[in-house]
N, C-alpha and C. Protein backbone atom coordinates (compact mmCIF):
# COMPACT_ATOMS: atom_id res chain seq x y z
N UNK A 1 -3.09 -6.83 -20.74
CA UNK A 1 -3.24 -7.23 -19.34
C UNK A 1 -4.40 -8.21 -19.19
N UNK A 2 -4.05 -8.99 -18.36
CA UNK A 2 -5.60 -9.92 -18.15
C UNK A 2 -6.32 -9.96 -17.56
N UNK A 3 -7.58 -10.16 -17.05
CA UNK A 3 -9.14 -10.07 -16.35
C UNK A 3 -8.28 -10.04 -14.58
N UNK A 4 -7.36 -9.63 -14.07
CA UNK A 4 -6.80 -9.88 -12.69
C UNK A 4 -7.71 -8.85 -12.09
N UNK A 5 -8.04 -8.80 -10.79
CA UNK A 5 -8.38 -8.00 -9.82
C UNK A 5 -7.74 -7.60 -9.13
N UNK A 6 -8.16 -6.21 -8.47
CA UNK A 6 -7.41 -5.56 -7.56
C UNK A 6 -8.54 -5.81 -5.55
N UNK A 7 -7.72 -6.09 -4.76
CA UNK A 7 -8.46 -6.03 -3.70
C UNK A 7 -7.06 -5.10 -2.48
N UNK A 8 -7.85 -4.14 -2.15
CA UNK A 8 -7.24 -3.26 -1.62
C UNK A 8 -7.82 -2.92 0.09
N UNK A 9 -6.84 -3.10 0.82
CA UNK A 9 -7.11 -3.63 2.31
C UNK A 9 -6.22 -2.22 2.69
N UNK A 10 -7.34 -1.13 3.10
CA UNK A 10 -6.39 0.05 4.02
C UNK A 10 -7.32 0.20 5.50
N UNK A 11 -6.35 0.88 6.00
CA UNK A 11 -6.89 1.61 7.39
C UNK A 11 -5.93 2.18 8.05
N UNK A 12 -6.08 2.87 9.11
CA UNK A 12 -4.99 3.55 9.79
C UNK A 12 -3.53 2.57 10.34
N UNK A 13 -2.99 2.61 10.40
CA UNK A 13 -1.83 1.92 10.93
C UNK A 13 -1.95 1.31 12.08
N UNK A 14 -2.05 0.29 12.60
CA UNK A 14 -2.18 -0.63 13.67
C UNK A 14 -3.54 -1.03 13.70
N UNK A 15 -4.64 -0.95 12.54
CA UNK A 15 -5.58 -1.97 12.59
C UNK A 15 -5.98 -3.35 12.48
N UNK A 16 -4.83 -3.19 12.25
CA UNK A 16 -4.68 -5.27 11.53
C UNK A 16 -5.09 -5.35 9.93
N UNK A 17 -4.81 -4.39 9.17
CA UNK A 17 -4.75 -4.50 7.73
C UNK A 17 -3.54 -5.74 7.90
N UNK A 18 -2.29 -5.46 7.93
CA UNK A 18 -1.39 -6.24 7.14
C UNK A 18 -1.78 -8.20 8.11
N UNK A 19 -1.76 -8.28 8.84
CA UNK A 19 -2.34 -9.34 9.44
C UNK A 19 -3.12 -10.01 9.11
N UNK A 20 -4.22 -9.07 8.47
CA UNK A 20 -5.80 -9.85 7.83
C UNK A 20 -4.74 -10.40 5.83
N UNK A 21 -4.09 -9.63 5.41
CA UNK A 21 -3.38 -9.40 4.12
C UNK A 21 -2.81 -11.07 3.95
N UNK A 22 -2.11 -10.59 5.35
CA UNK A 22 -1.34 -12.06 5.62
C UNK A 22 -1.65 -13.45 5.29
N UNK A 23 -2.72 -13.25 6.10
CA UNK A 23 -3.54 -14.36 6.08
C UNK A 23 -4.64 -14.87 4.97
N UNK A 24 -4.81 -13.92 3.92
CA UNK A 24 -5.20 -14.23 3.04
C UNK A 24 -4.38 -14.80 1.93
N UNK A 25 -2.99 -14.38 1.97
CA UNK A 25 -2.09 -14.66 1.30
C UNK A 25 -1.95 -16.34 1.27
N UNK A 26 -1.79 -16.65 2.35
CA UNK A 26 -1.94 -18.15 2.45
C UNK A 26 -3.00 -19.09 2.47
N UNK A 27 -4.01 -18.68 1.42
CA UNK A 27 -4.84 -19.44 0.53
C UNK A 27 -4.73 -19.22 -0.69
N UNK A 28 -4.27 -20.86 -1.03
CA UNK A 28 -3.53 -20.70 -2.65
C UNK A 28 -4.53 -20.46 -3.67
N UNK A 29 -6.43 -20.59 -3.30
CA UNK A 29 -7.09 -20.80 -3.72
C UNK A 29 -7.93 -19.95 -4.58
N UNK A 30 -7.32 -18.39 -3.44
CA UNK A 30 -7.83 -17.21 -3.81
C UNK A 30 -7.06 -16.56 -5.19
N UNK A 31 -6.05 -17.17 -5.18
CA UNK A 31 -5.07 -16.55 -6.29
C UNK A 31 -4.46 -15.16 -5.97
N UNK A 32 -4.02 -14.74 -4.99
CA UNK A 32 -3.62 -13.44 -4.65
C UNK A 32 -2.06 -13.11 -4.61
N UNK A 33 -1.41 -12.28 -4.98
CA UNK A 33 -0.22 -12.16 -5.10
C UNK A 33 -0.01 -10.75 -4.59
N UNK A 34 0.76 -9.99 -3.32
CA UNK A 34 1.01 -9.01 -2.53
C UNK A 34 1.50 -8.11 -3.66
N UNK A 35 0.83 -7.00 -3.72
CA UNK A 35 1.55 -5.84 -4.25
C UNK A 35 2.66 -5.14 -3.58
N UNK A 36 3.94 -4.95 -3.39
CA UNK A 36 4.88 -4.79 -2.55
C UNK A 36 4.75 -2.99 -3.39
N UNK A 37 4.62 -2.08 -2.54
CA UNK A 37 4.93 -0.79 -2.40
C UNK A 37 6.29 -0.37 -2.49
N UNK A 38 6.38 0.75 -2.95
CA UNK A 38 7.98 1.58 -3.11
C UNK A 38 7.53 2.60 -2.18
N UNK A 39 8.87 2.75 -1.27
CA UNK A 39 8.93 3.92 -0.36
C UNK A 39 10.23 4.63 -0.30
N UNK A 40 9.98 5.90 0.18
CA UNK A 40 11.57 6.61 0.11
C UNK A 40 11.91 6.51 1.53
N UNK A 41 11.53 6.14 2.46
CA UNK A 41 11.77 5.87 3.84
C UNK A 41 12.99 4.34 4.12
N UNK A 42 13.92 4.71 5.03
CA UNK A 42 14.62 3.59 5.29
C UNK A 42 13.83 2.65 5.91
N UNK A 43 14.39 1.56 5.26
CA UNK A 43 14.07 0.56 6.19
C UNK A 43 13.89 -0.35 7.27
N UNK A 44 13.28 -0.61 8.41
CA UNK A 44 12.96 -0.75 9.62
C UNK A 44 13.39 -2.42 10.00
N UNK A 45 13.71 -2.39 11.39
CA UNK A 45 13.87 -4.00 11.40
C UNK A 45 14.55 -4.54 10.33
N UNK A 46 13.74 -6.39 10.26
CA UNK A 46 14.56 -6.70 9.20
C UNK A 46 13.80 -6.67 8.17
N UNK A 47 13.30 -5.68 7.56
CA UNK A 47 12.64 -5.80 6.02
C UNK A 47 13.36 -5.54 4.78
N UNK A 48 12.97 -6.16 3.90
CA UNK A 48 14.30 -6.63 3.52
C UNK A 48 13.55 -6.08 1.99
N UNK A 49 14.69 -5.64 1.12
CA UNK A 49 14.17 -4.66 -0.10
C UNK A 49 13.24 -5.80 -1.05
N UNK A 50 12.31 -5.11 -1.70
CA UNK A 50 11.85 -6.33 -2.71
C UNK A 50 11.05 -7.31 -1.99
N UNK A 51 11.05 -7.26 -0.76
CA UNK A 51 10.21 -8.10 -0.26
C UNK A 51 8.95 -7.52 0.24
N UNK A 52 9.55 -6.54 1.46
CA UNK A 52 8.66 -5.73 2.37
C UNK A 52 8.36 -4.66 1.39
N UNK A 53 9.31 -3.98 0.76
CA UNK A 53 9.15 -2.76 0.00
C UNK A 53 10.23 -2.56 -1.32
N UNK A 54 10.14 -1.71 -2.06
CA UNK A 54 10.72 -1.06 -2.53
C UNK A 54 11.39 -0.19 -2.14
N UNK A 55 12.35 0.02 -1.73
CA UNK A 55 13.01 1.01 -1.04
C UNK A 55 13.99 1.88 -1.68
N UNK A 56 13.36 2.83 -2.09
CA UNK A 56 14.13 3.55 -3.39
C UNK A 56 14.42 5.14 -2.62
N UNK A 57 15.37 5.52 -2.89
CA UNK A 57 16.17 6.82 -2.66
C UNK A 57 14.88 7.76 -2.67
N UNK A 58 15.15 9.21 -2.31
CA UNK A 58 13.71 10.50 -2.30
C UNK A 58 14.19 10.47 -4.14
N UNK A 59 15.48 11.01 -4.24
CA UNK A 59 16.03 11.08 -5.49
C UNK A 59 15.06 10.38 -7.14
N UNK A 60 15.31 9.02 -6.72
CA UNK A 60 14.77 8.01 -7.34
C UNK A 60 13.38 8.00 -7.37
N UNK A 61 12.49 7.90 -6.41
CA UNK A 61 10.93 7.97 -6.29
C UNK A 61 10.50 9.60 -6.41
N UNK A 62 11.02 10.45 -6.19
CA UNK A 62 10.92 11.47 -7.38
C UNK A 62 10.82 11.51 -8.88
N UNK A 63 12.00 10.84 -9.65
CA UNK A 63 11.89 10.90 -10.93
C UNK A 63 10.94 9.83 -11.39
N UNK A 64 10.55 8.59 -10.72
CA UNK A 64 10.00 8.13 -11.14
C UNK A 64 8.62 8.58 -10.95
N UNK A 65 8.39 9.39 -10.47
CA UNK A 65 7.01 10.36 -10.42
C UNK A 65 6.66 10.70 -11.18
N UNK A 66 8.47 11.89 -11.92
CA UNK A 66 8.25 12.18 -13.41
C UNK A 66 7.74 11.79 -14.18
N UNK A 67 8.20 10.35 -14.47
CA UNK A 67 8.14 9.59 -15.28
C UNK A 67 6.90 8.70 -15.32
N UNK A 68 6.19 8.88 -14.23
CA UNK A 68 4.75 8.73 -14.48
C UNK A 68 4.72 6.67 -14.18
N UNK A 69 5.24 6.44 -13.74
CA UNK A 69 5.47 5.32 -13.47
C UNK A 69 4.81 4.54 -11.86
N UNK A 70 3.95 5.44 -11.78
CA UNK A 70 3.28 4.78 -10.58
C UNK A 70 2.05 5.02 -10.38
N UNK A 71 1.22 4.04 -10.37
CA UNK A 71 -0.35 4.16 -10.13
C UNK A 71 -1.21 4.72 -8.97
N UNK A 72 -0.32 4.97 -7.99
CA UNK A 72 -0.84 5.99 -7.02
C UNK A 72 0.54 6.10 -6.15
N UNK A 73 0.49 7.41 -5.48
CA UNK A 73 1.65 8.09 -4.59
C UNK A 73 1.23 8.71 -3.68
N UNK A 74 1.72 8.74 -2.61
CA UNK A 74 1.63 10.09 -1.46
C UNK A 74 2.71 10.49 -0.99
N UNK A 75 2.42 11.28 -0.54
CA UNK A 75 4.01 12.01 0.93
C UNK A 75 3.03 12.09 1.76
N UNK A 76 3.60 10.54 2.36
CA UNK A 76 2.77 10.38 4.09
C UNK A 76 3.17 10.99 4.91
N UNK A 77 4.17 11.89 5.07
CA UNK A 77 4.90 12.82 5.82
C UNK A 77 6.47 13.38 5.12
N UNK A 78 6.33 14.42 5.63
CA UNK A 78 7.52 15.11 4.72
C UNK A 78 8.92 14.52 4.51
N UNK A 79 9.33 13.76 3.14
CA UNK A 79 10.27 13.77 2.16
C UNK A 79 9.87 11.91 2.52
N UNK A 80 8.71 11.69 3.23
CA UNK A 80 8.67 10.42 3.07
C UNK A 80 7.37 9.54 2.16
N UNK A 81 8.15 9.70 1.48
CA UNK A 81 6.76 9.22 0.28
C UNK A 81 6.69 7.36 0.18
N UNK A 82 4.86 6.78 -0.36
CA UNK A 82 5.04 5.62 -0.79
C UNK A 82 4.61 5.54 -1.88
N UNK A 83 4.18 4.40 -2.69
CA UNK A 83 3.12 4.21 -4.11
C UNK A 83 3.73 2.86 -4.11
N UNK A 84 2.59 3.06 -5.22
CA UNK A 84 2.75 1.84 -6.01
C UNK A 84 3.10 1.59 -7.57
N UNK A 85 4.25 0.97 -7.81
CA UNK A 85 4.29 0.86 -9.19
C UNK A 85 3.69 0.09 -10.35
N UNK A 86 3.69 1.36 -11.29
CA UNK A 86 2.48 0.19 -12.36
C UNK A 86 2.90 -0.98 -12.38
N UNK A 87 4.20 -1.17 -12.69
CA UNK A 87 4.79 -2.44 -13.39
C UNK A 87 4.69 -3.57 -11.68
N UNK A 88 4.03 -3.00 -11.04
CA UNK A 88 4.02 -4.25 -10.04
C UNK A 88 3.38 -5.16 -10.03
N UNK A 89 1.55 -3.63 -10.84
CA UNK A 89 0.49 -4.57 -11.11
C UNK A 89 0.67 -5.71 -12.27
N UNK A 90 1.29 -4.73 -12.99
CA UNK A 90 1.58 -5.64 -13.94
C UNK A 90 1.91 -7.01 -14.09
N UNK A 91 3.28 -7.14 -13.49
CA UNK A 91 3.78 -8.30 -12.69
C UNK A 91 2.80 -9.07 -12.37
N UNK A 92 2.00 -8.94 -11.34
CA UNK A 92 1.26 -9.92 -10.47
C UNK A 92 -0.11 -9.97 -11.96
N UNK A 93 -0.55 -9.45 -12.11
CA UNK A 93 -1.61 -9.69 -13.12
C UNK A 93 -0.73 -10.57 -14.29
N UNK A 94 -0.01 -10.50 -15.03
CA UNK A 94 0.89 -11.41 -15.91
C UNK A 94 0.70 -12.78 -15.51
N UNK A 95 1.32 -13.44 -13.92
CA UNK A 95 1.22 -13.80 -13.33
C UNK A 95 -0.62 -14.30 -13.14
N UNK A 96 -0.99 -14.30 -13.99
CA UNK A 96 -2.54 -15.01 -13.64
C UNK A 96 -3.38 -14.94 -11.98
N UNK A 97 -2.44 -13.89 -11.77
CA UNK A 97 -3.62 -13.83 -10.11
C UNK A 97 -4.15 -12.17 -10.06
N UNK A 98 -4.48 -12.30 -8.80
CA UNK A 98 -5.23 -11.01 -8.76
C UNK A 98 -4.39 -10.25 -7.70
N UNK A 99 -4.61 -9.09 -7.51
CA UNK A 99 -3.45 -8.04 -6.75
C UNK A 99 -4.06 -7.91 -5.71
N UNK A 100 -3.29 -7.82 -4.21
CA UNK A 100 -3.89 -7.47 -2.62
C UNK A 100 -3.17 -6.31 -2.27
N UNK A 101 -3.84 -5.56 -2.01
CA UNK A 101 -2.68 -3.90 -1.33
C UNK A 101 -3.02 -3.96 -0.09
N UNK A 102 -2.19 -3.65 0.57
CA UNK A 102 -1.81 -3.64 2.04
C UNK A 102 -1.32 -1.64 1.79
N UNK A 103 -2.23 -0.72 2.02
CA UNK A 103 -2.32 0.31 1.64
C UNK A 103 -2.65 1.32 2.39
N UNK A 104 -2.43 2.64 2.37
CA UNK A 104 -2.70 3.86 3.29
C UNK A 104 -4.25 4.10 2.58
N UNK A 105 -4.81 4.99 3.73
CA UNK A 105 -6.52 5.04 2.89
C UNK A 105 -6.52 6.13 1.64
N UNK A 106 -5.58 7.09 1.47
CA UNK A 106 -5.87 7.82 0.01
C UNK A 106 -5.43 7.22 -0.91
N UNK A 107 -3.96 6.08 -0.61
CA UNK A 107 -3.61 5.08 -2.10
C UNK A 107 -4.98 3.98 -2.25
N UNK A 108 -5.31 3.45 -1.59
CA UNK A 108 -6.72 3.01 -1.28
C UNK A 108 -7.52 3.66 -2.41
N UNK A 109 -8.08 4.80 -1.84
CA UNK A 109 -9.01 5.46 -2.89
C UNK A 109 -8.67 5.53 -4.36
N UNK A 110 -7.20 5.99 -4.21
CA UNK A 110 -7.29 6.46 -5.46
C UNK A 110 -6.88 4.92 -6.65
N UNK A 111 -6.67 3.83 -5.97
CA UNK A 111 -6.62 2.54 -7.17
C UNK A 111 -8.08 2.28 -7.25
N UNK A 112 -9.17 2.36 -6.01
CA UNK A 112 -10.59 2.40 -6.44
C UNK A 112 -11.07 2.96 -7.56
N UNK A 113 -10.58 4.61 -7.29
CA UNK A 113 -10.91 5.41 -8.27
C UNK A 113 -10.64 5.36 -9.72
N UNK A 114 -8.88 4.65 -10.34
CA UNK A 114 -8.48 4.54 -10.97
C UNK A 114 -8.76 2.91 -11.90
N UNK A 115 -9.33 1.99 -10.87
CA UNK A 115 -10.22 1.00 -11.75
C UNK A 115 -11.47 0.41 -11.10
N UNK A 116 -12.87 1.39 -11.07
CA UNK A 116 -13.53 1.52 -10.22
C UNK A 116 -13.98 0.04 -10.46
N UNK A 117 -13.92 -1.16 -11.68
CA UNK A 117 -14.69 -2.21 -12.08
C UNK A 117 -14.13 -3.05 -11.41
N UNK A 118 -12.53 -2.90 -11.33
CA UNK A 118 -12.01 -4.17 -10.98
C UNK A 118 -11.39 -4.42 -9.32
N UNK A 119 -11.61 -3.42 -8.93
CA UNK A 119 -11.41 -3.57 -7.75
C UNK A 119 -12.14 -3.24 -6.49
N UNK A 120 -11.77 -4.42 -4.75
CA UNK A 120 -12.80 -4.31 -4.12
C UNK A 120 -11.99 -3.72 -2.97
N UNK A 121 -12.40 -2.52 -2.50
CA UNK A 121 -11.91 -1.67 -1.40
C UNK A 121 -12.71 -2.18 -0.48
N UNK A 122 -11.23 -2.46 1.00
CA UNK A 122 -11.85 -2.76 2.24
C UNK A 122 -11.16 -2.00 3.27
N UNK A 123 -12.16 -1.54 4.09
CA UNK A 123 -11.53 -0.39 5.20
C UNK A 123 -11.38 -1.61 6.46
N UNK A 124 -10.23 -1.55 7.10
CA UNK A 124 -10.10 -2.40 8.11
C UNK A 124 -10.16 -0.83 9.42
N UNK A 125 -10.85 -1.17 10.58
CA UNK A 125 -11.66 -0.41 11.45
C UNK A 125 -11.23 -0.95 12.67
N UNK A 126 -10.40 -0.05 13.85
CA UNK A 126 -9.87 -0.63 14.49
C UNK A 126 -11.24 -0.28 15.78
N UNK A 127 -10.80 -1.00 16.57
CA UNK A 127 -12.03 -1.01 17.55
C UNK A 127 -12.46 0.24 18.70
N UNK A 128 -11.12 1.00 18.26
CA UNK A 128 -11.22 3.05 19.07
C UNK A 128 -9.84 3.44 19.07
N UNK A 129 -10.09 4.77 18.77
CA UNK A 129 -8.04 5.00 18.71
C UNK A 129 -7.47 5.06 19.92
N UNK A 130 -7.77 4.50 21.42
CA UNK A 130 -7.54 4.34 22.24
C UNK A 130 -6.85 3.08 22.29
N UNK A 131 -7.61 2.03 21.61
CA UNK A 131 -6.74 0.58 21.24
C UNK A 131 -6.14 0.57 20.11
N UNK A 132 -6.12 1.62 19.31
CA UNK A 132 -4.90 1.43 18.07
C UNK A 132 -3.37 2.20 18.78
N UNK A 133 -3.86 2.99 19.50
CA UNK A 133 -2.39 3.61 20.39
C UNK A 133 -1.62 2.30 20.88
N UNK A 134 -2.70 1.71 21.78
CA UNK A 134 -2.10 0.60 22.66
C UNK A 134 -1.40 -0.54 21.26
N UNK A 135 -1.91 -0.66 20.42
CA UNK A 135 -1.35 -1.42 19.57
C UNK A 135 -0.33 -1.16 19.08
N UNK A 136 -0.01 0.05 18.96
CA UNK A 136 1.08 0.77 18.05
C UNK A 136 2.29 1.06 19.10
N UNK A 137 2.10 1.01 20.45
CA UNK A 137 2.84 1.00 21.47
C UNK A 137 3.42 -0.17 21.53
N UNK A 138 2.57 -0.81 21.51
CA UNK A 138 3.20 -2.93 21.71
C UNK A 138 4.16 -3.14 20.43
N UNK A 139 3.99 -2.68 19.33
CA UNK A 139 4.87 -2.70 18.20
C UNK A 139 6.60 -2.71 18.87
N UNK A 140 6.88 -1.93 18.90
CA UNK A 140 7.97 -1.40 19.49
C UNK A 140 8.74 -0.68 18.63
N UNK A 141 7.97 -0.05 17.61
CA UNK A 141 9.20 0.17 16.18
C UNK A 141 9.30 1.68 16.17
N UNK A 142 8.27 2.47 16.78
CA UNK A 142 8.34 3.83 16.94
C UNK A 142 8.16 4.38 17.97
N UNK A 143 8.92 5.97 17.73
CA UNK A 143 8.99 6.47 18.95
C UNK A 143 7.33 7.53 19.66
N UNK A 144 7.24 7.84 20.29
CA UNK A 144 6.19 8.56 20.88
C UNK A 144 5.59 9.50 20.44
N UNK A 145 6.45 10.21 19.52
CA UNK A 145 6.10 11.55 18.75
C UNK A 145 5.67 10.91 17.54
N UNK A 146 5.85 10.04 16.75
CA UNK A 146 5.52 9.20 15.59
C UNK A 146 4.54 8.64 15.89
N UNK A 147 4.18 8.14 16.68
CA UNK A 147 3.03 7.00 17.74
C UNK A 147 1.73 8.38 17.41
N UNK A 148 2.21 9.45 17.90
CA UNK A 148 1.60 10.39 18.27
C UNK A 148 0.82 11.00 16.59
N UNK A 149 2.02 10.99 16.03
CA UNK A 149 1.39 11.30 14.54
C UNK A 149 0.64 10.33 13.74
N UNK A 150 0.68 9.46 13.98
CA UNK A 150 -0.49 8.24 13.51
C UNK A 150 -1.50 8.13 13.85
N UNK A 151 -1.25 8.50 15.47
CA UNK A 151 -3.42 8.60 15.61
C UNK A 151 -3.71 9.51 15.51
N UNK A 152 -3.23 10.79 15.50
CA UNK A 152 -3.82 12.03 14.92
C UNK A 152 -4.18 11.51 13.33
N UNK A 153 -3.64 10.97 13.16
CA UNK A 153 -3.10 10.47 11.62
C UNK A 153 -4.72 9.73 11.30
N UNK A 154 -4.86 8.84 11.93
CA UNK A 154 -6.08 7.99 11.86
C UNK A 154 -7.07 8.39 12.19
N UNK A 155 -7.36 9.58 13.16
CA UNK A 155 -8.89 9.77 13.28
C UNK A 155 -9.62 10.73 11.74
N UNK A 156 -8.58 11.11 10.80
CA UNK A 156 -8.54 11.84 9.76
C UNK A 156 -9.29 10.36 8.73
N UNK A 157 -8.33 9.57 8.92
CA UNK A 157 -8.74 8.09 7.80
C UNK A 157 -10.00 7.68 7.89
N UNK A 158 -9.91 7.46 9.45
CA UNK A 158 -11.42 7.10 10.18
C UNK A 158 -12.92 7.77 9.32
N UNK A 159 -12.41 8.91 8.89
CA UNK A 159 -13.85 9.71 8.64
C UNK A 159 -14.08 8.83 7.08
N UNK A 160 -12.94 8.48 6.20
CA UNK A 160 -13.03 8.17 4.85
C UNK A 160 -13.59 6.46 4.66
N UNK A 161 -14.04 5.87 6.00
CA UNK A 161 -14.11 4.92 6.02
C UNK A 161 -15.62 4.32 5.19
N UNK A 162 -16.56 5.47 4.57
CA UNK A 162 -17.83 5.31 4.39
C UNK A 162 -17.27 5.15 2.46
N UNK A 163 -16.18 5.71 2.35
CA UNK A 163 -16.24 5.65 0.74
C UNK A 163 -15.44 4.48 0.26
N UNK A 164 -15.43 3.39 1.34
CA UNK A 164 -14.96 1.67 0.94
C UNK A 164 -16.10 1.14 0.61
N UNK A 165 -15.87 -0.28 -0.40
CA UNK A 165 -16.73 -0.93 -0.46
C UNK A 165 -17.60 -1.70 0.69
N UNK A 166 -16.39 -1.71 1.72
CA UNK A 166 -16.87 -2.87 3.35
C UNK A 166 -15.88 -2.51 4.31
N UNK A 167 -16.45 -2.31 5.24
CA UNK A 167 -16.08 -1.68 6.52
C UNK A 167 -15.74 -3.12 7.39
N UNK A 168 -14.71 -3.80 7.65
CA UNK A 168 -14.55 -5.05 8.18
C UNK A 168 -14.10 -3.90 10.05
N UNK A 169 -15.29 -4.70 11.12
CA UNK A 169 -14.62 -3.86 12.54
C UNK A 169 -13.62 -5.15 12.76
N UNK A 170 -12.19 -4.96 13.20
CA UNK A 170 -11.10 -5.97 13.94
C UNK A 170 -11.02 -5.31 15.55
N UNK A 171 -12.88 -6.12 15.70
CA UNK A 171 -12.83 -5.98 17.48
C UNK A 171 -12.25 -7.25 17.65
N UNK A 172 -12.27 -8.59 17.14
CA UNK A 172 -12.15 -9.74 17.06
C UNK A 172 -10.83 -10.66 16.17
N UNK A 173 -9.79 -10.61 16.36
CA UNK A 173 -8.97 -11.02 14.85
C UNK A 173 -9.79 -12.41 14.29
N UNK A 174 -9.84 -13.41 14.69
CA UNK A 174 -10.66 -14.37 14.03
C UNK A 174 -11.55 -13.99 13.56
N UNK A 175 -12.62 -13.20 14.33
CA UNK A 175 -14.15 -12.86 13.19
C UNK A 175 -13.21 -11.74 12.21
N UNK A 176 -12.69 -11.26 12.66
CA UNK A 176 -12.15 -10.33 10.97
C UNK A 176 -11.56 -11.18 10.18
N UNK A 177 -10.63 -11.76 9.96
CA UNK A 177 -10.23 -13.18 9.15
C UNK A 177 -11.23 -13.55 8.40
N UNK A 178 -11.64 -14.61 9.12
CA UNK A 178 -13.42 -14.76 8.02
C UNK A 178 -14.16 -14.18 7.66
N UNK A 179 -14.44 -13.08 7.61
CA UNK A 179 -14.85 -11.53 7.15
C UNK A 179 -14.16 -11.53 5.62
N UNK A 180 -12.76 -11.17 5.85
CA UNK A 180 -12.16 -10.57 4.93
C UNK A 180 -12.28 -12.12 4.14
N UNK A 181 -11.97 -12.72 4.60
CA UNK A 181 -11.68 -14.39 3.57
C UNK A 181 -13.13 -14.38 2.57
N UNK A 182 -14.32 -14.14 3.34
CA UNK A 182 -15.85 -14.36 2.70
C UNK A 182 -15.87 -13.46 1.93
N UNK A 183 -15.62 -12.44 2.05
CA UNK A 183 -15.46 -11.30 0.97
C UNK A 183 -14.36 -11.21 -0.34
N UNK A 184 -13.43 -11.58 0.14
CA UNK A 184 -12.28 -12.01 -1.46
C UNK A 184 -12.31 -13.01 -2.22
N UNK A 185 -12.97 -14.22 -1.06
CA UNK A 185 -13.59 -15.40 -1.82
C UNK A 185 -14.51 -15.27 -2.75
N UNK A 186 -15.71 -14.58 -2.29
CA UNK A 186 -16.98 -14.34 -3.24
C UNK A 186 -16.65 -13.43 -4.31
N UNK A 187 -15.49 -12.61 -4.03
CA UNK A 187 -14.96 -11.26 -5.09
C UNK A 187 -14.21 -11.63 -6.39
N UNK A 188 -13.41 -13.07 -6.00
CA UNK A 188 -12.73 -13.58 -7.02
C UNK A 188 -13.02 -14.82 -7.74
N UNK A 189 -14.46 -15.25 -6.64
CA UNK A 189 -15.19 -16.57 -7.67
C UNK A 189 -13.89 -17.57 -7.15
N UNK A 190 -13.26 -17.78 -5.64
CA UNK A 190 -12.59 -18.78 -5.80
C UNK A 190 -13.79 -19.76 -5.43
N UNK A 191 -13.22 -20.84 -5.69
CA UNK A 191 -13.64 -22.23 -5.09
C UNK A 191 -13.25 -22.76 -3.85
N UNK A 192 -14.04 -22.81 -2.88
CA UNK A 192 -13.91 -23.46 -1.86
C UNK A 192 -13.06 -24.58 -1.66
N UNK A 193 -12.09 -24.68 -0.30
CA UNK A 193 -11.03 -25.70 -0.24
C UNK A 193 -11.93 -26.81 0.11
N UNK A 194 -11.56 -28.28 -0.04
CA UNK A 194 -11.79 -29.14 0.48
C UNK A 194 -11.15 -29.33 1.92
N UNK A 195 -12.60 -29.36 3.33
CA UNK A 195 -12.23 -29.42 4.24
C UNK A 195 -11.81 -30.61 4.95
């Protein structure tokens, strides 16, 4: 495998992790390539397999449990599991870049944990779970009782936010942007674009 990095972007659901992800993605400069997650959950909207996710059967992401084939896992709720597969990192590290997770906060920890050298954990911090409700409401993708299990869900994450490398607050989406950009920039030794 080669010198690639891992930079791992979690927080509760509707903080603007995948947004800040986004947007890092589109600097060619940083060298970053999306780690796409496997989940046993159907798929929502139009996300589309292989892109958004892996979307593999309970069946399937079971045995491949067995089989030891994934660098971190959870059951984010019952029979609905995510992770990540080794061979993803793999992939993207082959690939001469470095890996971005768009991640729940215990898969978070535990790729910290699992390559404490090479990778830089960032807790994205939403500005009160009063405005992550309202955010998760504007979504439109879940229902009320689900809505409901996420911020219960998040004030739990909230507490784990001290064992990231950097606590980015998204009171601001622009000041978080340049936040997260100054921090993956300096993490991966890119070179500054010509402005």
């Amino acid at each position: 495998m080669s010198e690639g990095k891992l930079i791992v972007f979690s927080a509760p659901s509707g903080s603007g992790k995948t947004t800040i992800v986004r947007h890092l993605l589109k600097h060619q400069e940083l060298k970053l390539d999306f780690s796409i997650s496997a989940t046993s959950r159907e798929p929502r909207g139009n996300e589309v397999d292989g892109q958004d996710y892996y979307f593999l059967s309970l069946k399937d992401f079971k045995q491949k449990i067995k089989n030891d084939e994934f660098l971190e896992w959870e059951e984010v709720y019952r029979d609905n599991f995510y992770g990540t597969l080794k061979s993803e990192v793999e992939r993207i590290w082959n690939k001469g870049k470095h890996v971005i997770f768009d991640i729940d906060v215990v898969g978070g920890l535990d790729i910290k944990n699992i390559y404490p050298d090479r990778t830089l954990a960032v807790f994205v911090k939403p500005p009160s779970i009063e405005e992550l409700k309202i955010r998760l409401k504007k979504r439109k993708t879940e229902s009320d009782d689900k809505i409901n299990m996420r911020v219960a869900k998040a004030s739990i994450e909230l507490a784990t936010a001290p064992q990231f490398d950097f606590i980015i607050e998204n009171n601001h989406l622009g000041t978080a942007l340049k936040e997260a950009y100054s921090l993956v920039s300096n993490y991966v030794g890119a070179e500054k674009p010509e402005e």
